[in-house]
Protein backbone atom coordinates (compact mmCIF):
# COMPACT_ATOMS: atom_id res chain seq x y z
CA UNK A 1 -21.96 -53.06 -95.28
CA UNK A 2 -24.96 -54.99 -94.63
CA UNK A 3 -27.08 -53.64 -97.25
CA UNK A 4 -24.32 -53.71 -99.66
CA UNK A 5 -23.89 -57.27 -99.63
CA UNK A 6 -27.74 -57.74 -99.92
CA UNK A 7 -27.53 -55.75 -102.95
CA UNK A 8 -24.64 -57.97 -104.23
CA UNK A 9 -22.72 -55.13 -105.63
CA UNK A 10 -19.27 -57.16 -105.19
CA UNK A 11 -20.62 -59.90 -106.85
CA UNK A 12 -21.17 -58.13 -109.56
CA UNK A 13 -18.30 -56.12 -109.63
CA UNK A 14 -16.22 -59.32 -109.23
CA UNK A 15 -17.53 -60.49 -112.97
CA UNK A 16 -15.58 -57.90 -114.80
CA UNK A 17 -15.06 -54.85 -115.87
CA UNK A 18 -18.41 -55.17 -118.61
CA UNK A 19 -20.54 -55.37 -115.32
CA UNK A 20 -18.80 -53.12 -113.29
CA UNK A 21 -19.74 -50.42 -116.22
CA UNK A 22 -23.23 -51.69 -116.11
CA UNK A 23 -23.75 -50.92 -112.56
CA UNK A 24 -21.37 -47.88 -112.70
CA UNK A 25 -24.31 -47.08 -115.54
CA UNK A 26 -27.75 -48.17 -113.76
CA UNK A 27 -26.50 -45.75 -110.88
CA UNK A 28 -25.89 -42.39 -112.66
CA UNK A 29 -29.84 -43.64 -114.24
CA UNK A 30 -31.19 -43.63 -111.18
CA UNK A 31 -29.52 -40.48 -110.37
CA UNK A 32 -30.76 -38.83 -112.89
CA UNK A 33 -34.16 -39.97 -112.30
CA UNK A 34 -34.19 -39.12 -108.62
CA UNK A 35 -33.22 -35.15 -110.31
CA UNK A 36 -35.76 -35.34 -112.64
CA UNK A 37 -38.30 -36.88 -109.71
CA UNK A 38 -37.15 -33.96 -107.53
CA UNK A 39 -37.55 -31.08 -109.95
CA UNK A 40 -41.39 -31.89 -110.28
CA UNK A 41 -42.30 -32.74 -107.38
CA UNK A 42 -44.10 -29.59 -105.35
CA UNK A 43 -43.16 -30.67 -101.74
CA UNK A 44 -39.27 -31.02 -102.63
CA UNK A 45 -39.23 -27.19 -104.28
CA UNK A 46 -41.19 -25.77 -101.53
CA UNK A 47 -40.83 -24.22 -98.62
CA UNK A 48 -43.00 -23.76 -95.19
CA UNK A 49 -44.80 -27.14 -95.49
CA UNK A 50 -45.35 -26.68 -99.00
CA UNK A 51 -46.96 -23.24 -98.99
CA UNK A 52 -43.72 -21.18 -100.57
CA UNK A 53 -42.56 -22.47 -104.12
CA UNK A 54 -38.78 -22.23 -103.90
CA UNK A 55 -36.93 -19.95 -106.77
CA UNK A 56 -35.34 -22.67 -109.16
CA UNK A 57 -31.71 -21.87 -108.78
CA UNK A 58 -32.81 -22.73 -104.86
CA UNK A 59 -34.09 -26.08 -105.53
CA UNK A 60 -31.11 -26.88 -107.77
CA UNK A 61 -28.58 -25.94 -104.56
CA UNK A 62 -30.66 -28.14 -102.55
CA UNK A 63 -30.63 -30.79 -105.39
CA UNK A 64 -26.71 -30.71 -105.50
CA UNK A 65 -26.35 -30.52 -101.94
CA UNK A 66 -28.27 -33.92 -101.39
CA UNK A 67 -26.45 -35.83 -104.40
CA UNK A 68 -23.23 -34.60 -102.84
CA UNK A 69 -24.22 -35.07 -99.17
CA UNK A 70 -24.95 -38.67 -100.35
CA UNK A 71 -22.27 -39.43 -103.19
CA UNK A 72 -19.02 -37.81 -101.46
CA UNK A 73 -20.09 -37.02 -97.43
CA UNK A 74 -21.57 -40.12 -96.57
CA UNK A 75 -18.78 -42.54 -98.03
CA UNK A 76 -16.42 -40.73 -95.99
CA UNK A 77 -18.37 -40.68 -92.91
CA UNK A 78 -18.88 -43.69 -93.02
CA UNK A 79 -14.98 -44.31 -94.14
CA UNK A 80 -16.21 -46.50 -96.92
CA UNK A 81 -15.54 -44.71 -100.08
CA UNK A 82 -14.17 -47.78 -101.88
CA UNK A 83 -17.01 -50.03 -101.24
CA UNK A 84 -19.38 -46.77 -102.35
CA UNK A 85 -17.09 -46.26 -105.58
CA UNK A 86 -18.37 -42.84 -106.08
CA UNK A 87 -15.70 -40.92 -104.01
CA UNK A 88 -13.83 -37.54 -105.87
CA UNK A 89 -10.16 -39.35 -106.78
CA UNK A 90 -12.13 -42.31 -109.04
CA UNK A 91 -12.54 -42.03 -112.31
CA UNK A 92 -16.13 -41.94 -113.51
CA UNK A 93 -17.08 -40.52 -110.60
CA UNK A 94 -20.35 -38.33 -110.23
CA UNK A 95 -18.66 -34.95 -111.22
CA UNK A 96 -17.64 -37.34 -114.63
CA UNK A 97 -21.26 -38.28 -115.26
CA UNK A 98 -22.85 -35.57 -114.82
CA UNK A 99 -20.70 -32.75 -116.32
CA UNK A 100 -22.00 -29.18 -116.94
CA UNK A 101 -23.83 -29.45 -113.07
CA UNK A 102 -21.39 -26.91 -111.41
CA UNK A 103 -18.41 -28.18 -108.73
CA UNK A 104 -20.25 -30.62 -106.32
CA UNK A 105 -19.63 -28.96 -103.01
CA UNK A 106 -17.19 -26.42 -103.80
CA UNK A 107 -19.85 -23.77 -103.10
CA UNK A 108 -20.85 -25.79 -99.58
């Protein structure tokens, strides 16, 4: 909780829904930059310290195992899937942004 009030998420929630949206928004862009980071970078699609290349549809389950290892499993952990905002029942959540990916964790 810590680290969330450094990064004065509440604050900004607390100014309305306008900047809610724009954080909701900044989020799913640096999601989508951490998968587009991730797809072309060597040591994250390999295998045995980098000496396999893994197959692409095996770097993609690893990809949507780690955004929903961090998005859905780690709010509830950590039983703070309000204060994370990303949890399944909320609307705009990640399956919302990023539609078309496949079920987040139904295949886990």
């Amino acid at each position: 909780m810590k680290q969330l009030n450094k990064m004065k998420f509440q604050e900004i929630c607390a100014k309305g829904k306008d900047y809610e949206e724009l954080l909701y928004r900044e989020c799913c862009h640096m999601v989508k930059t951490y998968m587009e980071l991730s797809e072309s970078d060597k040591a994250y699609n390999s295998t045995l310290f980098g000496i396999m290349k893994m197959s692409s549809e095996r770097a993609k389950d690893k990809l949507k195992a780690d955004i929903y290892d961090t998005a859905v499993v780690l709010p509830q952990t950590l039983k703070m899937e309000e204060e994370l905002g990303m949890s399944p029942g909320r609307p705009g959540n990640v399956r919302t942004a990023f539609p078309g990916e496949g079920s987040l964790g139904a295949d886990r």
